[in-house]
N, C-alpha and C. Protein backbone atom coordinates (compact mmCIF):
# COMPACT_ATOMS: atom_id res chain seq x y z
N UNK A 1 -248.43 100.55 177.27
CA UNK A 1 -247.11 101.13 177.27
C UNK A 1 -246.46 100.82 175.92
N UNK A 2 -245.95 102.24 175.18
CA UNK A 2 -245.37 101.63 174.22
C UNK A 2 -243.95 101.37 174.45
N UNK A 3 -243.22 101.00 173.55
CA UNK A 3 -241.50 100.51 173.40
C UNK A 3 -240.72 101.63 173.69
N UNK A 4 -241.36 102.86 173.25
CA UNK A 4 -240.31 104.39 174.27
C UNK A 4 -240.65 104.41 176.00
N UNK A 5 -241.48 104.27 176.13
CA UNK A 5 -242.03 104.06 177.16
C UNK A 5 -241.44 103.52 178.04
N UNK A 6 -241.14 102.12 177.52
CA UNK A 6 -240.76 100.89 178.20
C UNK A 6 -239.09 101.47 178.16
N UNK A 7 -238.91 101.78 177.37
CA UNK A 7 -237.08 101.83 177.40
C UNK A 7 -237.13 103.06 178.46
N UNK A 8 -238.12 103.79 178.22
CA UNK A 8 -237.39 104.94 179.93
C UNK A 8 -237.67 104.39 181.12
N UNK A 9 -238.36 103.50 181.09
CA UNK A 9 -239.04 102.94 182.69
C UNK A 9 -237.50 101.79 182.99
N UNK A 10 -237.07 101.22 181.91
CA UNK A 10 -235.74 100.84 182.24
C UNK A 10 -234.75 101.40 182.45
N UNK A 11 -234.70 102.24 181.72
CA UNK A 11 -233.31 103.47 181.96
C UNK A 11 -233.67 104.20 183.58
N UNK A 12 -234.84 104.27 183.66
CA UNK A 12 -234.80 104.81 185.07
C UNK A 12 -235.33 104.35 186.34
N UNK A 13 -235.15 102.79 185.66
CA UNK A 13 -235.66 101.83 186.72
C UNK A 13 -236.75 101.85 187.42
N UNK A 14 -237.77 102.49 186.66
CA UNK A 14 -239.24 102.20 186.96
C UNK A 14 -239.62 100.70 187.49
N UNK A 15 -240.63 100.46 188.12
CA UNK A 15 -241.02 99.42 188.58
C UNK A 15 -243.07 99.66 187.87
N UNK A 16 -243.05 98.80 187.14
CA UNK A 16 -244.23 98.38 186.44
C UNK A 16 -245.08 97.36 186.96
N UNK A 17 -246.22 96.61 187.45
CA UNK A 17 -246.71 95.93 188.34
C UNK A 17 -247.74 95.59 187.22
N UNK A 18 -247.06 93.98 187.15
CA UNK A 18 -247.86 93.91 186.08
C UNK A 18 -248.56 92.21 186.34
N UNK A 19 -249.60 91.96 185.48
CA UNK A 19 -250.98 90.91 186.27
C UNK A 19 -250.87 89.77 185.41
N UNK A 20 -250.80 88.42 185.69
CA UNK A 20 -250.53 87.43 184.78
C UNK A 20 -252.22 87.37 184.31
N UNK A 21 -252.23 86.62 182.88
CA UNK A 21 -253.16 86.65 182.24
C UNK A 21 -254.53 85.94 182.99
N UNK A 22 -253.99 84.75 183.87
CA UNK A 22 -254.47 84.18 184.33
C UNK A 22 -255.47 84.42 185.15
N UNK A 23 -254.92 85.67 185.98
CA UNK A 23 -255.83 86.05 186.83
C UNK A 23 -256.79 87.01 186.19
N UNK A 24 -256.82 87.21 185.25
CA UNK A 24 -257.84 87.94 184.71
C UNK A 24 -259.11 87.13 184.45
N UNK A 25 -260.39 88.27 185.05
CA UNK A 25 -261.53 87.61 185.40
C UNK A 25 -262.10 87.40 183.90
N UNK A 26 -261.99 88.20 182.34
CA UNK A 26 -262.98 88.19 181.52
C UNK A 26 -261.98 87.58 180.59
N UNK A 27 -262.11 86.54 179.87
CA UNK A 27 -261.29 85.82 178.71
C UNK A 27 -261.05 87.35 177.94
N UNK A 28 -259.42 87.17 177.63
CA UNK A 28 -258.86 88.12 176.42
C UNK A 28 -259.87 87.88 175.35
N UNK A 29 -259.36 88.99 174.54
CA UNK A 29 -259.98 89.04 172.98
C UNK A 29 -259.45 87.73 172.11
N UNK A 30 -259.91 87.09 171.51
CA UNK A 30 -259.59 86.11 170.53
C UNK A 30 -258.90 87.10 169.28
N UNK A 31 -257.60 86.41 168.84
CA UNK A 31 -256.91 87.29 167.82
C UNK A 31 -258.13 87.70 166.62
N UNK A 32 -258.76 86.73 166.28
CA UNK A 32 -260.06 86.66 165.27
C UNK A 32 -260.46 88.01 165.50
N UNK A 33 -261.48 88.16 166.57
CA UNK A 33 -262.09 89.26 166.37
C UNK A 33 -261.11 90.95 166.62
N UNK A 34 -259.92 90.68 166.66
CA UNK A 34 -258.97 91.83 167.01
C UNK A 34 -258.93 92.12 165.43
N UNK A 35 -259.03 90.81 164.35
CA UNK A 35 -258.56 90.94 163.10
C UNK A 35 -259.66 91.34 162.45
N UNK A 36 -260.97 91.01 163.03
CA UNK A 36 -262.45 91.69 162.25
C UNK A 36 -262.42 93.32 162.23
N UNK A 37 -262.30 93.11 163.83
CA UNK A 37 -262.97 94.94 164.41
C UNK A 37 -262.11 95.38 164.07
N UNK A 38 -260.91 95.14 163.95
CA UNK A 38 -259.92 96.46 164.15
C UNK A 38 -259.20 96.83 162.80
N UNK A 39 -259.09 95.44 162.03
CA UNK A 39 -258.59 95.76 160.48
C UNK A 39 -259.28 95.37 159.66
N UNK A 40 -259.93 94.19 159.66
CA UNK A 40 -260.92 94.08 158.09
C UNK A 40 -261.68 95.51 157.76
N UNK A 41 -263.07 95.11 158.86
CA UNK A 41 -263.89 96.59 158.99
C UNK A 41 -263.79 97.66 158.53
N UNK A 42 -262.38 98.30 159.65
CA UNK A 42 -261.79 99.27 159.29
C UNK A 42 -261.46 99.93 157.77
N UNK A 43 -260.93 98.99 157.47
CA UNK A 43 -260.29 99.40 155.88
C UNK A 43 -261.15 98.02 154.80
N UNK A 44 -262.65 98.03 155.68
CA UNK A 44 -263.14 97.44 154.63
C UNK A 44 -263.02 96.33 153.61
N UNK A 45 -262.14 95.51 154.47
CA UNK A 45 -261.60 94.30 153.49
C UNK A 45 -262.03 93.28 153.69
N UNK A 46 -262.37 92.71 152.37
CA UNK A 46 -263.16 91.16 153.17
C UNK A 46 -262.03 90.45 153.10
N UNK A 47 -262.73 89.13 153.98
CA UNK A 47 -261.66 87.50 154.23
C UNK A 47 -261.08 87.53 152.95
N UNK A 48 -262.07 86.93 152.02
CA UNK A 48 -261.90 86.57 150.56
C UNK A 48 -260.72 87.33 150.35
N UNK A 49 -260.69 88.50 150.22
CA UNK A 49 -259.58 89.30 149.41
C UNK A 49 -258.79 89.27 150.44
N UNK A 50 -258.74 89.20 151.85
CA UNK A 50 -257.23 89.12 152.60
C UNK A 50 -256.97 87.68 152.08
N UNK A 51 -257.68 87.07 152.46
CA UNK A 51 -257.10 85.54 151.77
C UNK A 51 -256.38 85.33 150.77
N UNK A 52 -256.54 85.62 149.44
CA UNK A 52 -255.82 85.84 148.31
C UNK A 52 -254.68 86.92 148.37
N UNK A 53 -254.68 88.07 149.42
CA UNK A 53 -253.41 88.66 149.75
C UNK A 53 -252.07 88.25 150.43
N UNK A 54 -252.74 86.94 151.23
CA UNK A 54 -252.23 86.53 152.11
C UNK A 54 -251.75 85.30 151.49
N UNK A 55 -252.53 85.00 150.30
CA UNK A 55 -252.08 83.70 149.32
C UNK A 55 -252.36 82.09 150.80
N UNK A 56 -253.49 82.68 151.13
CA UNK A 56 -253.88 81.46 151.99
C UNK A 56 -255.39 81.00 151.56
N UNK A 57 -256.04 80.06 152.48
CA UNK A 57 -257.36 79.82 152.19
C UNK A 57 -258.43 81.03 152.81
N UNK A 58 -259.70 81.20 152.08
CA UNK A 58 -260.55 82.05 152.63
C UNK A 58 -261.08 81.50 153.74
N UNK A 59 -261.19 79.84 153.94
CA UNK A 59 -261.28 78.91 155.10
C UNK A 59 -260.71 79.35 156.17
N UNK A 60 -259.29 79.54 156.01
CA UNK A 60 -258.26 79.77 156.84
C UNK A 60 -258.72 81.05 157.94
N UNK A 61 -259.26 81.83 157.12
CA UNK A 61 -259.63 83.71 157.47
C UNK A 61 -260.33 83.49 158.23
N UNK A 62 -261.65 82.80 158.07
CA UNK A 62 -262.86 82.40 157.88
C UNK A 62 -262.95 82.12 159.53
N UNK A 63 -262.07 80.70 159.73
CA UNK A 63 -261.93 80.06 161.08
C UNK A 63 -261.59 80.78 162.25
N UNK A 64 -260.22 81.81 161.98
CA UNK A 64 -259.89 82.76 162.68
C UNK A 64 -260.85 83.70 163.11
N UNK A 65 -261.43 84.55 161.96
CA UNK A 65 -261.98 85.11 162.75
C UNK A 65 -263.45 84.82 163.80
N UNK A 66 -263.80 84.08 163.29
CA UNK A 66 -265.03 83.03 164.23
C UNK A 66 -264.55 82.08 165.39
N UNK A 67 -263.48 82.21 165.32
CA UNK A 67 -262.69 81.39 166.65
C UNK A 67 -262.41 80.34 166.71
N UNK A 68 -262.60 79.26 165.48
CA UNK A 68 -262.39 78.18 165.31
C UNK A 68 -261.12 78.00 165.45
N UNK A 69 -260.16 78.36 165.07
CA UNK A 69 -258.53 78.73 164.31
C UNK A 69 -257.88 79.37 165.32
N UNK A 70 -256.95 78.99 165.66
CA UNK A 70 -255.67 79.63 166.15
C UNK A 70 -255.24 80.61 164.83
N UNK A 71 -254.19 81.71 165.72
CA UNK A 71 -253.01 82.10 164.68
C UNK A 71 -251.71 81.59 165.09
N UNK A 72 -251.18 80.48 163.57
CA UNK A 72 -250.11 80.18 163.73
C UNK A 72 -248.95 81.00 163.69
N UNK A 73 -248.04 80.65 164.13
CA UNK A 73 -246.81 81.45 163.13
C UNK A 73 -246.33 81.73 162.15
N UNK A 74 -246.52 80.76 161.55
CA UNK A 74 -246.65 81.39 159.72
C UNK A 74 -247.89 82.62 159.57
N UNK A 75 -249.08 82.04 159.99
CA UNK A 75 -249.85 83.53 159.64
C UNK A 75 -249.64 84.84 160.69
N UNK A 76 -249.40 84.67 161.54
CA UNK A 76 -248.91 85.99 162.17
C UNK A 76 -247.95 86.55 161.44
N UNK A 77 -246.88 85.86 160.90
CA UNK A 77 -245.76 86.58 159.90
C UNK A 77 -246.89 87.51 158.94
N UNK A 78 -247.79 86.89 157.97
CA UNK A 78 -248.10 86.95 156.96
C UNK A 78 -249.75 88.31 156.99
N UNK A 79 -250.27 87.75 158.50
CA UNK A 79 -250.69 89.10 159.25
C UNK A 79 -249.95 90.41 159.41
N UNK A 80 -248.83 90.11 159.89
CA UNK A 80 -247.92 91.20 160.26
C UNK A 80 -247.47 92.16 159.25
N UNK A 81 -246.97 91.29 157.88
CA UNK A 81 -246.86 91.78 157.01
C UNK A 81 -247.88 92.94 156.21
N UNK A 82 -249.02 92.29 156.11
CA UNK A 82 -250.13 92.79 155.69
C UNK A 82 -250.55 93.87 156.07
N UNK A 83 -250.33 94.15 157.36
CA UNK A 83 -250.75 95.56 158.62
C UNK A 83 -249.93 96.09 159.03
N UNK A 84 -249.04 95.81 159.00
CA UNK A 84 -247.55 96.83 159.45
C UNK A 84 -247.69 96.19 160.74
N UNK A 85 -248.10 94.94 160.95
CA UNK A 85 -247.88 95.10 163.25
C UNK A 85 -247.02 94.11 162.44
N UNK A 86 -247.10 93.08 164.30
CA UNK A 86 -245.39 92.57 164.19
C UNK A 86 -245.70 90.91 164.13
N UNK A 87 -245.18 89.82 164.30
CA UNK A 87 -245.59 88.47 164.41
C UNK A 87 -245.99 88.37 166.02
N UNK A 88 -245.44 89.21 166.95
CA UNK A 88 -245.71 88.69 168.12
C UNK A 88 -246.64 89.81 168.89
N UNK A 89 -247.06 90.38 168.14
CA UNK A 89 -248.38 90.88 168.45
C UNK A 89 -249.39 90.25 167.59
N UNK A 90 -249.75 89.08 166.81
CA UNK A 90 -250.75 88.13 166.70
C UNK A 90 -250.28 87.32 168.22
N UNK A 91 -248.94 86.86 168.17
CA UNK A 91 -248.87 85.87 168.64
C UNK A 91 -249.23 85.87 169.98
N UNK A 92 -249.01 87.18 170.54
CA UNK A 92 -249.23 87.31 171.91
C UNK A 92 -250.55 87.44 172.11
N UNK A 93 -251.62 88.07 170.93
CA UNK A 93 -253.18 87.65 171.45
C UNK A 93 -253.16 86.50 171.69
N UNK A 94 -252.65 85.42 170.69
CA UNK A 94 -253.09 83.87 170.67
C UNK A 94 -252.54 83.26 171.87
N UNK A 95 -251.44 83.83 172.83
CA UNK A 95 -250.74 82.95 173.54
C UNK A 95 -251.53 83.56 174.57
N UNK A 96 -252.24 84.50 174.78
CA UNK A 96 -252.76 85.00 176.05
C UNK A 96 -254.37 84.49 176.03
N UNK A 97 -254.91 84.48 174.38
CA UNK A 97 -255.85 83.62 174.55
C UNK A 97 -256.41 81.90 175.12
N UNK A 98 -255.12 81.11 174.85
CA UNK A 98 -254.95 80.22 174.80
C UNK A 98 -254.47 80.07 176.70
N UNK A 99 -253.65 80.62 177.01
CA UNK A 99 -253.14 80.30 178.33
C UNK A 99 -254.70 80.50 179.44
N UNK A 100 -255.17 81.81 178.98
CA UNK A 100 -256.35 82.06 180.23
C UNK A 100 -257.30 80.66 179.88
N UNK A 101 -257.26 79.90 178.52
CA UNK A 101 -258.31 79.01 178.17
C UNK A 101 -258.21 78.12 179.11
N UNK A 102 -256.96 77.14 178.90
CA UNK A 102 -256.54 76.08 179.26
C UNK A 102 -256.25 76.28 180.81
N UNK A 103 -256.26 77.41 181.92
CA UNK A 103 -256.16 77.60 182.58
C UNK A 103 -257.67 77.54 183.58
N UNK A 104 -258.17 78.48 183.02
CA UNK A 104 -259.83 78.30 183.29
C UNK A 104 -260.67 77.21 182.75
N UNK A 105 -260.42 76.34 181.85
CA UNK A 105 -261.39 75.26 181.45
C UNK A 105 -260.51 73.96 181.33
N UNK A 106 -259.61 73.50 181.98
CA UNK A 106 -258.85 72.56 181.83
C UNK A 106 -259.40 71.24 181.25
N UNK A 107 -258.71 70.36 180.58
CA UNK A 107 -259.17 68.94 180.29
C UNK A 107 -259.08 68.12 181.71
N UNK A 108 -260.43 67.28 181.55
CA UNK A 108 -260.42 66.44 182.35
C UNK A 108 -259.41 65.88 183.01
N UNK A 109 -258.45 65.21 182.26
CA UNK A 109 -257.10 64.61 182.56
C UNK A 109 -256.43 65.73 183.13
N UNK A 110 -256.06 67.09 183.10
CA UNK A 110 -255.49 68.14 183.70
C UNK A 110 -255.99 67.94 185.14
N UNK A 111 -257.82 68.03 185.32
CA UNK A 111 -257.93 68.51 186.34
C UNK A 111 -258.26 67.20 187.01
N UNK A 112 -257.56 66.10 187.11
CA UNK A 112 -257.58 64.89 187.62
C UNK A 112 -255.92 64.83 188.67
N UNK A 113 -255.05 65.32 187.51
CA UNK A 113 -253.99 65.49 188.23
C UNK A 113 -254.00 66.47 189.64
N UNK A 114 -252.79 66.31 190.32
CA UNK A 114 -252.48 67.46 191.09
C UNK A 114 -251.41 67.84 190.99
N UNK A 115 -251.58 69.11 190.95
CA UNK A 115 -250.71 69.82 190.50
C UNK A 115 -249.96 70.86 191.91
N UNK A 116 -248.41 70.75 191.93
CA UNK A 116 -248.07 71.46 193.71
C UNK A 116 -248.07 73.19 193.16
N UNK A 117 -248.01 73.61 193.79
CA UNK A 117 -247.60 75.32 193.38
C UNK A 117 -247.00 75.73 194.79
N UNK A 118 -245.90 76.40 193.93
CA UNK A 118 -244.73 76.72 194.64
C UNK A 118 -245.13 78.44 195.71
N UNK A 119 -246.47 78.42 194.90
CA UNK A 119 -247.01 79.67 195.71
C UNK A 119 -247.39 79.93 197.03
């Protein structure tokens, strides 16, 4: 759904039914490979030279897109910039990556606790 979209489903009080990340059976896309397939590739750009566009490390690129690396907030700005998207469309791959993670593979100490749910 895009943002016109969304503003008529409010104006006319649509009801949207929508699925927390959590319950999703296949881990989201890692921002990394959203940033390989969909824009390096595309327009043919290597790390190296986004790196130096981005006035960051080629390390930095490097990690991301191999999954090592989060995207922070500074580089989502500096992503965003670069591609015309926005900071919180990195951010929201990373926060949806990160939530299904820690949700499905918890640390030991997580899954030692108990936890109540109000569900």
């Amino acid at each position: 759904m895009n943002i016109d979209e969304y503003k008529k489903a409010l104006k006319n009080k649509d009801k949207y039914e929508t699925v927390s990340v959590i319950e999703l059976e296949r881990e989201p896309t890692h921002p990394g490979e959203i940033l390989e397939e969909e824009f390096l590739k595309p327009l043919n750009l290597s790390q190296s030279k986004l790196a130096k566009e981005l006035n960051v490390s080629a390390r930095a690129i490097n990690e991301i897109v191999n999954q090592k690396r989060g995207v922070t907030p500074e580089m989502a700005i500096r992503l965003s910039k670069r591609f015309g998207t926005t900071p919180e469309f990195w951010l929201g791959l990373q926060m949806d990556y990160d939530l299904w993670k820690a949700y499905h593979n918890p640390s030991r100490k997580f899954k030692k606790e108990t936890v109540k749910s109000n569900l």
